[in-house]
PDB file of N, CA and C in Angstrom:
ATOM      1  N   UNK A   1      96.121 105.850 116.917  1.00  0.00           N
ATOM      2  CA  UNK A   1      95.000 105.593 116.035  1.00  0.00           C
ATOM      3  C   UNK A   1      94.145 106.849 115.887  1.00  0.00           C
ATOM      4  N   UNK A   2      93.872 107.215 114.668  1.00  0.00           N
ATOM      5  CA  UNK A   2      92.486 108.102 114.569  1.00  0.00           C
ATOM      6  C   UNK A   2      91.441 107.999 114.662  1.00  0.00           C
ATOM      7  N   UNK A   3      91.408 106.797 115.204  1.00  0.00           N
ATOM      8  CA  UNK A   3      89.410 106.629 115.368  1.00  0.00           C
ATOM      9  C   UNK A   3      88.970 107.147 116.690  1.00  0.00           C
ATOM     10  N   UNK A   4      89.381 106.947 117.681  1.00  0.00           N
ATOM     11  CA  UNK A   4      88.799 107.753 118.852  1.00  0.00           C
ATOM     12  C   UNK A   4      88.525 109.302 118.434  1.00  0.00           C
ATOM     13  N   UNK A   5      89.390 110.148 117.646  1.00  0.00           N
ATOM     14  CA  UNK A   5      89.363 111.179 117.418  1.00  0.00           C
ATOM     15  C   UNK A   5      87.988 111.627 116.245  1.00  0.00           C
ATOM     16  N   UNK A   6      88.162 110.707 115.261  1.00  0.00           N
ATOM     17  CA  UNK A   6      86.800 110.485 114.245  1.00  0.00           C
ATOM     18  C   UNK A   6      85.354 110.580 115.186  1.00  0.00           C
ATOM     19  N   UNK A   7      85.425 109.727 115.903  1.00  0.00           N
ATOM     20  CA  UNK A   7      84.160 109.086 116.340  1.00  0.00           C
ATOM     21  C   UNK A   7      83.626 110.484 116.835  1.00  0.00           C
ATOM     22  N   UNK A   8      84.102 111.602 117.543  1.00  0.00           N
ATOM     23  CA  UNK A   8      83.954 112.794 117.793  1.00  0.00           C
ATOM     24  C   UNK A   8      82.785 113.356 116.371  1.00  0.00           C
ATOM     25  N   UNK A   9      83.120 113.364 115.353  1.00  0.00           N
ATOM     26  CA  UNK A   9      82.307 113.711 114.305  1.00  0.00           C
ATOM     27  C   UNK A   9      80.936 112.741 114.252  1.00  0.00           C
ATOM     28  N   UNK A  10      81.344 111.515 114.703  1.00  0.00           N
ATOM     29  CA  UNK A  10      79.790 110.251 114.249  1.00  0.00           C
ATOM     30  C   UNK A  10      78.951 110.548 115.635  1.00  0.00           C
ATOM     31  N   UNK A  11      79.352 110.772 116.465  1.00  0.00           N
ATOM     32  CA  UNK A  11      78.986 110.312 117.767  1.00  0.00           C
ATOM     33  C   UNK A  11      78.246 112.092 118.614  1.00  0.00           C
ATOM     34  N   UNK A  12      79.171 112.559 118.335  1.00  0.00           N
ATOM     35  CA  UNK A  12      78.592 113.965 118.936  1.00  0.00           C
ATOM     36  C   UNK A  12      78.391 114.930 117.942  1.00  0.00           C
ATOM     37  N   UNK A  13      78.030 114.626 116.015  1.00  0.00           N
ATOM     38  CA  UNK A  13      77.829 115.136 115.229  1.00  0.00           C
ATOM     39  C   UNK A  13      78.283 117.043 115.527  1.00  0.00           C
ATOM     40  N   UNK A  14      80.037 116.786 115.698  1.00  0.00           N
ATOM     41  CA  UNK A  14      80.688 117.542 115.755  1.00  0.00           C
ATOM     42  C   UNK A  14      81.550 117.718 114.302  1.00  0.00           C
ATOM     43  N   UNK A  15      81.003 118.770 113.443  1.00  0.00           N
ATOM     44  CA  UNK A  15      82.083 119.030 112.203  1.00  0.00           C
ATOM     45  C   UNK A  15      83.237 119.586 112.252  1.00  0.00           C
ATOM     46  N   UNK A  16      84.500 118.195 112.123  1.00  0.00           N
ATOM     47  CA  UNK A  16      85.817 118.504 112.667  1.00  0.00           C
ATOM     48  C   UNK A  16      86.755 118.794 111.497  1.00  0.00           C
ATOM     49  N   UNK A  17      87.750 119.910 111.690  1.00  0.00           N
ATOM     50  CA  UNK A  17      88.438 119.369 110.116  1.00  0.00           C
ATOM     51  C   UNK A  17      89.970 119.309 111.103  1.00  0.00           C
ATOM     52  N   UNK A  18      90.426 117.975 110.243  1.00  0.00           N
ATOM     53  CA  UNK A  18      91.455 117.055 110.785  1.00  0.00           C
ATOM     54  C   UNK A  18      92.953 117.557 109.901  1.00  0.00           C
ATOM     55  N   UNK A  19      94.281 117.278 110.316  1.00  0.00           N
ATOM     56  CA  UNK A  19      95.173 117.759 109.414  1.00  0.00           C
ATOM     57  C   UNK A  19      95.508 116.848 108.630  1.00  0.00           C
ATOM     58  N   UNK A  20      95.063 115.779 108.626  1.00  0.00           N
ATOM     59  CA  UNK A  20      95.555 114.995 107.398  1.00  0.00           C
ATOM     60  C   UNK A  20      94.657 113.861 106.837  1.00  0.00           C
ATOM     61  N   UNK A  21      94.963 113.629 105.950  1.00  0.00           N
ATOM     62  CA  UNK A  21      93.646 112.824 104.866  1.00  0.00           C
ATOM     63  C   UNK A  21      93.461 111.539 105.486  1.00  0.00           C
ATOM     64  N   UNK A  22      94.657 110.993 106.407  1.00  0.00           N
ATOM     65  CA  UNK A  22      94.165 109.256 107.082  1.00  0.00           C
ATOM     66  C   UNK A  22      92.786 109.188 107.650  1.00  0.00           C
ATOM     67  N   UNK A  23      92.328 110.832 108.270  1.00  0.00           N
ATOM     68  CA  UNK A  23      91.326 110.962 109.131  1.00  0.00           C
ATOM     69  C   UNK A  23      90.005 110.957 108.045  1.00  0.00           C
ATOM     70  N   UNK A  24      90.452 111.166 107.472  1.00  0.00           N
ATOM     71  CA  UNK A  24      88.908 111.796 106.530  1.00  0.00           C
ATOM     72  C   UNK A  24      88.945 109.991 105.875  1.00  0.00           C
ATOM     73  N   UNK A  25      89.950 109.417 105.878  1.00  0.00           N
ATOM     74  CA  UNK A  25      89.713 107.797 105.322  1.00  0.00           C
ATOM     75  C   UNK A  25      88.885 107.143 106.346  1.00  0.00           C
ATOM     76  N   UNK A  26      89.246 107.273 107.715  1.00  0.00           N
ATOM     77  CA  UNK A  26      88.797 106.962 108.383  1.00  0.00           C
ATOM     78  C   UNK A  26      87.478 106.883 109.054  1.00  0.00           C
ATOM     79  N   UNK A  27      86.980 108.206 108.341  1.00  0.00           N
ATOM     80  CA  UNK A  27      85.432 108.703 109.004  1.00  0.00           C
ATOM     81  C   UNK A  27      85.413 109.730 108.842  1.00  0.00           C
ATOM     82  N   UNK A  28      86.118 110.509 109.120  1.00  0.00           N
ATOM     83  CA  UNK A  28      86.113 112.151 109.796  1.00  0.00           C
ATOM     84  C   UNK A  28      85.979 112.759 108.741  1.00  0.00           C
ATOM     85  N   UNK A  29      85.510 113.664 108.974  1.00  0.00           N
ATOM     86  CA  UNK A  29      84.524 115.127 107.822  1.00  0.00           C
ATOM     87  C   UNK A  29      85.359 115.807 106.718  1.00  0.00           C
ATOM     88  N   UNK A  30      86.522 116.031 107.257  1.00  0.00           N
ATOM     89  CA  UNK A  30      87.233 116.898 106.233  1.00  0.00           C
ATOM     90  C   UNK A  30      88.712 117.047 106.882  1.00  0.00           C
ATOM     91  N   UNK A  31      89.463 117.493 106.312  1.00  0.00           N
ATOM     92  CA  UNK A  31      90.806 117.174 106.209  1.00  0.00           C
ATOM     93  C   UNK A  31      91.403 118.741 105.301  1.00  0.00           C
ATOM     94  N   UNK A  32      92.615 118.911 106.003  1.00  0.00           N
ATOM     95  CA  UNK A  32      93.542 120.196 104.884  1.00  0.00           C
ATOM     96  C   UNK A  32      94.446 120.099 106.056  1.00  0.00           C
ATOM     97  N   UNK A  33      95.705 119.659 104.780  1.00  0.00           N
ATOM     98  CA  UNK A  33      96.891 119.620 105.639  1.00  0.00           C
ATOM     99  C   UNK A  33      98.216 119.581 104.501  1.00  0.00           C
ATOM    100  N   UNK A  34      99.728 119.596 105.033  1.00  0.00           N
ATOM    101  CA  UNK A  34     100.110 119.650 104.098  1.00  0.00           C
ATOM    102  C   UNK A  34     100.553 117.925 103.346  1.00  0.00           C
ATOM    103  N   UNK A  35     100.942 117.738 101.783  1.00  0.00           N
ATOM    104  CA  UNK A  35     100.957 116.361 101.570  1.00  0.00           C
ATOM    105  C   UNK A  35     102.209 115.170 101.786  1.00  0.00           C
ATOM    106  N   UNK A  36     102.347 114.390 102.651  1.00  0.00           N
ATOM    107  CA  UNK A  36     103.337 114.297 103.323  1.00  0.00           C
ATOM    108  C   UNK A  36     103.597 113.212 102.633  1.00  0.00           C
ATOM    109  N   UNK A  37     103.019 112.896 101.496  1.00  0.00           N
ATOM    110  CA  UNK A  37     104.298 112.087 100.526  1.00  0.00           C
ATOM    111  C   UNK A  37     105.234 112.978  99.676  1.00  0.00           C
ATOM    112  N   UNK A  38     105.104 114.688  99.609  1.00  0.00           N
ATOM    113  CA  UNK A  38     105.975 115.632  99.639  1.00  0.00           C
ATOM    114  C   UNK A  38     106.862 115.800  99.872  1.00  0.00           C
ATOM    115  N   UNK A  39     106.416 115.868 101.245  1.00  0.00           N
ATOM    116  CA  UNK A  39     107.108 115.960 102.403  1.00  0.00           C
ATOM    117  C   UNK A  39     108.536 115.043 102.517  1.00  0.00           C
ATOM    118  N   UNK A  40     107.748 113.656 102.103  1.00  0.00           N
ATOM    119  CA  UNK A  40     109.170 112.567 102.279  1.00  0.00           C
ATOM    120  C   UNK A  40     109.714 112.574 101.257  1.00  0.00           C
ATOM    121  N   UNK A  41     109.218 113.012 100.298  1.00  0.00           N
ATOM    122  CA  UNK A  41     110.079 113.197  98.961  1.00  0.00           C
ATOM    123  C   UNK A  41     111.260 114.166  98.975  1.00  0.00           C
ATOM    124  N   UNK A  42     110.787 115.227  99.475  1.00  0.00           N
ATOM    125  CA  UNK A  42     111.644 116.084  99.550  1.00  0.00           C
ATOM    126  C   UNK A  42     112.893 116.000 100.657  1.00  0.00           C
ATOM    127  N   UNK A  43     112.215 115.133 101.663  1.00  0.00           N
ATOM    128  CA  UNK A  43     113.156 114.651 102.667  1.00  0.00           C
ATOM    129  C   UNK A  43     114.707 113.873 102.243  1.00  0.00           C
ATOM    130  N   UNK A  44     113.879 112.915 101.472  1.00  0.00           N
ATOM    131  CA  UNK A  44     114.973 111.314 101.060  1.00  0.00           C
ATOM    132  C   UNK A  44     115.818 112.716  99.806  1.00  0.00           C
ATOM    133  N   UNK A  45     115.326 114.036  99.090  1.00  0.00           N
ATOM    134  CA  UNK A  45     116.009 114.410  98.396  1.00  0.00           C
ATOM    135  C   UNK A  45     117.248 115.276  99.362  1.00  0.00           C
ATOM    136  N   UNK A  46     116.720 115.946 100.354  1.00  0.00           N
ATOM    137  CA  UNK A  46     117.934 116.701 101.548  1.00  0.00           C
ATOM    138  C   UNK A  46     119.303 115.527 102.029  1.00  0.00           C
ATOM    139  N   UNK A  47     117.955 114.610 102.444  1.00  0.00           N
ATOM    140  CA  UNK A  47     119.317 113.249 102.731  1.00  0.00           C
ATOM    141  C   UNK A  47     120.078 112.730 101.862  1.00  0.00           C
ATOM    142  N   UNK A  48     120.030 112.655 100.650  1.00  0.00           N
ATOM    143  CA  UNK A  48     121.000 112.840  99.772  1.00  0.00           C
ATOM    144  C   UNK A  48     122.062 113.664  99.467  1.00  0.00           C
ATOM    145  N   UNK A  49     121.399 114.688  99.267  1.00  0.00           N
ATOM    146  CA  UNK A  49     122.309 115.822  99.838  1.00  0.00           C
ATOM    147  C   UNK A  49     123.764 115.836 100.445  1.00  0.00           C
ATOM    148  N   UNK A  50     122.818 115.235 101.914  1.00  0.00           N
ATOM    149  CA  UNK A  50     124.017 115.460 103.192  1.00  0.00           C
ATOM    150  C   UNK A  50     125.243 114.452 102.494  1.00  0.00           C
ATOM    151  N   UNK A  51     124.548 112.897 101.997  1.00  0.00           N
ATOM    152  CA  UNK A  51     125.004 112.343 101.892  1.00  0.00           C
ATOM    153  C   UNK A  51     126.227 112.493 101.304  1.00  0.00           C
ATOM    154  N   UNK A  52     125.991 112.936 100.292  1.00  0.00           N
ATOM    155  CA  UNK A  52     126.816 113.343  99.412  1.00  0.00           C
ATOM    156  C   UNK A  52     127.870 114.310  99.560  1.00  0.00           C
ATOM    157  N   UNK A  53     127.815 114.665 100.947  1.00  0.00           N
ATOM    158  CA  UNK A  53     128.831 115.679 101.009  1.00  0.00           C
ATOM    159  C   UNK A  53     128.082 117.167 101.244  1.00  0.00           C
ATOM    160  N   UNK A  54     127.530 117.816 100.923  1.00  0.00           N
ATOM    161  CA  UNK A  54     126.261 118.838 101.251  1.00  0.00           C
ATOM    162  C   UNK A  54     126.899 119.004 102.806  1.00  0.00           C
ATOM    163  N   UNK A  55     127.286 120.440 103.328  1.00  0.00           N
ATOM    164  CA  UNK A  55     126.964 120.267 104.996  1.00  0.00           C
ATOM    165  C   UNK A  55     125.572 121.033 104.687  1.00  0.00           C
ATOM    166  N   UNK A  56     124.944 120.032 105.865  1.00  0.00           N
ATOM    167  CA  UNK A  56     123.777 120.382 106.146  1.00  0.00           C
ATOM    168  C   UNK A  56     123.419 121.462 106.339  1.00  0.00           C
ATOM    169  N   UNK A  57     123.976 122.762 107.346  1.00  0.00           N
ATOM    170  CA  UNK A  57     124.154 123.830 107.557  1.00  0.00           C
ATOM    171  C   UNK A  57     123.539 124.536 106.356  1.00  0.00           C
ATOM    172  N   UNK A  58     124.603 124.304 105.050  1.00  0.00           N
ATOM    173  CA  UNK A  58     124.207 124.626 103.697  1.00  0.00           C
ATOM    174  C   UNK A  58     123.078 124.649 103.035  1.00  0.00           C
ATOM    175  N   UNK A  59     121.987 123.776 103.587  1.00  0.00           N
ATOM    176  CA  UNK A  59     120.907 123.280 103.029  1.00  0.00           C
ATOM    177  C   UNK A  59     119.841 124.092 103.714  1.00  0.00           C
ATOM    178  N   UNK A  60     119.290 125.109 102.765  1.00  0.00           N
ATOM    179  CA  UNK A  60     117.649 126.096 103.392  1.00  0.00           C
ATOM    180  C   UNK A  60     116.673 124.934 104.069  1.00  0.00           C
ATOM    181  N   UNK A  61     116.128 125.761 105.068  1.00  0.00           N
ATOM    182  CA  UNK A  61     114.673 124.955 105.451  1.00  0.00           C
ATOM    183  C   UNK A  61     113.982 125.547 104.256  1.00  0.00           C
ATOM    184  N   UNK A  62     113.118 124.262 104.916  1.00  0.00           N
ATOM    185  CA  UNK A  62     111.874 124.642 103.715  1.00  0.00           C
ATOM    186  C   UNK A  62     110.283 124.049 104.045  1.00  0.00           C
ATOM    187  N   UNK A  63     109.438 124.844 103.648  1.00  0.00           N
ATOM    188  CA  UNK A  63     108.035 124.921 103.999  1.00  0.00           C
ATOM    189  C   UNK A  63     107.350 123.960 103.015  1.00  0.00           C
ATOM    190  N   UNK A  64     106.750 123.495 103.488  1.00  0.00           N
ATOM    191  CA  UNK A  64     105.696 122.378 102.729  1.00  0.00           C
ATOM    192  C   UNK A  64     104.865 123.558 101.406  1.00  0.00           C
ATOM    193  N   UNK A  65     104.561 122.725 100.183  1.00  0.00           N
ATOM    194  CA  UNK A  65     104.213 123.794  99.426  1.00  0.00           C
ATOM    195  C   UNK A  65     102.842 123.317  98.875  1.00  0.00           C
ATOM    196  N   UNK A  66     102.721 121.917  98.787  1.00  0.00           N
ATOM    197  CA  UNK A  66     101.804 121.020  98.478  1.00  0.00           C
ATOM    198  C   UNK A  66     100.854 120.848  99.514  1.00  0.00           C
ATOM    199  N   UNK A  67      99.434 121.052  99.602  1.00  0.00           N
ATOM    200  CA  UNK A  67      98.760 120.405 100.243  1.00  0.00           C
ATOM    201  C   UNK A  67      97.006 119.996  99.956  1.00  0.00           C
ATOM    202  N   UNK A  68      96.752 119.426 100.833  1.00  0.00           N
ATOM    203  CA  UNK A  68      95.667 118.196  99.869  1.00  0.00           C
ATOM    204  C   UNK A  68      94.155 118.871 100.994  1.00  0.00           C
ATOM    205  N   UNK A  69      93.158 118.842 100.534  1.00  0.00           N
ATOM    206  CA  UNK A  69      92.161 118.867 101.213  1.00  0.00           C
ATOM    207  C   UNK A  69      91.715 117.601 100.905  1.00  0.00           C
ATOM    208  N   UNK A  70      90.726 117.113 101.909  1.00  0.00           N
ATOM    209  CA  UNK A  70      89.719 115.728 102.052  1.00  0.00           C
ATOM    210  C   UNK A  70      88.884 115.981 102.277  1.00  0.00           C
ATOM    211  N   UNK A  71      87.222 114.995 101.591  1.00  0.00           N
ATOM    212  CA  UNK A  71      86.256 115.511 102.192  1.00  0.00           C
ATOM    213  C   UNK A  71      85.360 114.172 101.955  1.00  0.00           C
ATOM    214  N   UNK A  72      84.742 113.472 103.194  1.00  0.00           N
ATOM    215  CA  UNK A  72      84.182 112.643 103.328  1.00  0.00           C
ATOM    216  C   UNK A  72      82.539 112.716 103.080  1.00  0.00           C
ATOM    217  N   UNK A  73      82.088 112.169 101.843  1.00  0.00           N
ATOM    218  CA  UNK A  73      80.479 112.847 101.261  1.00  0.00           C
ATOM    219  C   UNK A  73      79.619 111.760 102.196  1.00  0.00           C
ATOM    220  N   UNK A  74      80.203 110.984 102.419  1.00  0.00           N
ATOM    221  CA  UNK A  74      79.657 110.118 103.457  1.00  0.00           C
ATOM    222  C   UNK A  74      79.044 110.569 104.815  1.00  0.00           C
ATOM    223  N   UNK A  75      79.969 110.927 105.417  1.00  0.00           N
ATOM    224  CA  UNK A  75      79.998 112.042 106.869  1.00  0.00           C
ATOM    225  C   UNK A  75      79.125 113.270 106.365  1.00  0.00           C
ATOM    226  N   UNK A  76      79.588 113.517 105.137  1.00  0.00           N
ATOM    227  CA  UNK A  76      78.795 115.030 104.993  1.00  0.00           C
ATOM    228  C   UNK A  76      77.370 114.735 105.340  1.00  0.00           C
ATOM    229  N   UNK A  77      76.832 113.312 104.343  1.00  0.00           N
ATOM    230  CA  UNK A  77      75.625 113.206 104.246  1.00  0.00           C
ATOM    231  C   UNK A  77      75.047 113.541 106.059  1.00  0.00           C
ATOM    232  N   UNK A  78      75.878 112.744 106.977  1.00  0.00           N
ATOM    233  CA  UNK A  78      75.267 112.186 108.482  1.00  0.00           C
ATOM    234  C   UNK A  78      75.229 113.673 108.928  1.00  0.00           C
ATOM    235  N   UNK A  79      75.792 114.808 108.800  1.00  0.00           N
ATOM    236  CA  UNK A  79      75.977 115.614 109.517  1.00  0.00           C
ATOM    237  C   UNK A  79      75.534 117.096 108.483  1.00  0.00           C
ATOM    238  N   UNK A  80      74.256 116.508 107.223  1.00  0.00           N
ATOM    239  CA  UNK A  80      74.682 117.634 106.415  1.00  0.00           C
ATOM    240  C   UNK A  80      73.749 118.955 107.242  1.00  0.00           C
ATOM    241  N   UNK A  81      73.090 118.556 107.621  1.00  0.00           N
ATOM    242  CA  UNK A  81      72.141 120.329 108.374  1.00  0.00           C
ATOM    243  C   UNK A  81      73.237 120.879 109.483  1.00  0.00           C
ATOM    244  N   UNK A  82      74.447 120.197 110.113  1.00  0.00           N
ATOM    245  CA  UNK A  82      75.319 120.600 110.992  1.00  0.00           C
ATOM    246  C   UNK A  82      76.091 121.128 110.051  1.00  0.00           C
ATOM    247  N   UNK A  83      76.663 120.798 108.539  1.00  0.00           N
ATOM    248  CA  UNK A  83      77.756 121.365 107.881  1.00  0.00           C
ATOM    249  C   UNK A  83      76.295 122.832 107.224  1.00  0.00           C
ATOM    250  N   UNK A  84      75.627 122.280 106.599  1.00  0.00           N
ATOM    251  CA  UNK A  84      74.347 123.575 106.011  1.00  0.00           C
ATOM    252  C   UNK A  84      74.949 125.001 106.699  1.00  0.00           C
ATOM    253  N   UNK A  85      74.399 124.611 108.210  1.00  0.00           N
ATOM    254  CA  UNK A  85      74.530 125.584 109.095  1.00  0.00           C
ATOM    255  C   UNK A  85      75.928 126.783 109.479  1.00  0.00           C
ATOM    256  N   UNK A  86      77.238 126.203 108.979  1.00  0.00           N
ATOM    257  CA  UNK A  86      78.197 126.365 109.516  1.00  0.00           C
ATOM    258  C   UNK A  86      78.513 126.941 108.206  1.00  0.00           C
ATOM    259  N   UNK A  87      78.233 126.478 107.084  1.00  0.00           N
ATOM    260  CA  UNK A  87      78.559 127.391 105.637  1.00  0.00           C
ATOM    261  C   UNK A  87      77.506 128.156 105.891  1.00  0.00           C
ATOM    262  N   UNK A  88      76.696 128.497 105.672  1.00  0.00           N
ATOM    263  CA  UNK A  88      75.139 129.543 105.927  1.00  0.00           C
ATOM    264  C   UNK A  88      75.778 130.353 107.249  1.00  0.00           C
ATOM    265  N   UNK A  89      76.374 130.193 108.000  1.00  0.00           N
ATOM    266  CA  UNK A  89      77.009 130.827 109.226  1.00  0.00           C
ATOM    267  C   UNK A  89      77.756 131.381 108.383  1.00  0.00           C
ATOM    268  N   UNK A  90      78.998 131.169 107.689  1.00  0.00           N
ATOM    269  CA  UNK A  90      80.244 131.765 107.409  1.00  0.00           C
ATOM    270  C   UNK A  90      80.051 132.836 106.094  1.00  0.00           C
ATOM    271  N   UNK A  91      79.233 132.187 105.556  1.00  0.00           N
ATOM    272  CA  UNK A  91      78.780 133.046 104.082  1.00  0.00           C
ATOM    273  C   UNK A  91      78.475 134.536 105.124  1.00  0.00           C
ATOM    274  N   UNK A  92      77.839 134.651 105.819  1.00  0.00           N
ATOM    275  CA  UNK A  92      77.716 135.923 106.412  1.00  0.00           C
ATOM    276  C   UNK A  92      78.704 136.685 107.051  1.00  0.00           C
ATOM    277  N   UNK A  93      79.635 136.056 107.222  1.00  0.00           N
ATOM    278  CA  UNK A  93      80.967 137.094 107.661  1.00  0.00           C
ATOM    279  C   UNK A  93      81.496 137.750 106.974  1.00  0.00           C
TER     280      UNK A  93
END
């Protein structure tokens, strides 16, 4: 489950960014990861592949190319002088 991990953001107004968007459904602040209905798409397309005769061997890896950021305006609101701070921090680097 991701909520023990969320509650980290509600509870100790810690701005977390999570790898995938279930978390940011869940509660959590923000999210960037890659999109793993992609992911299985591209999967069920390799397994075809094999299926078909393809040796696997034959078949490149391959890197996720798609990916999704999340951002919970909700959470933002609870934690916005903790997020303020951390952009106002970074703008200066």
């Amino acid at each position: 489950s991701v909520r023990p991990l969320v509650s980290l953001t509600e509870t100790g107004r810690v701005p977390v960014i999570f790898p995938d968007i279930s978390f940011v459904e869940a509660g959590g602040l923000m999210s960037y990861g890659p999109d793993f209905q992609e992911i299985h798409r591209r999967t069920a397309e390799i397994v075809a592949k094999i299926l078909k005769g393809t040796p696997p061997g034959d078949i490149p890896v391959e890197q996720p190319t798609k990916f999704v950021f999340g951002l919970n305006f909700k959470t933002t609101a609870k934690l916005e002088r903790c997020v303020n701070d951390i952009i106002d921090t970074a703008g200066r680097k």
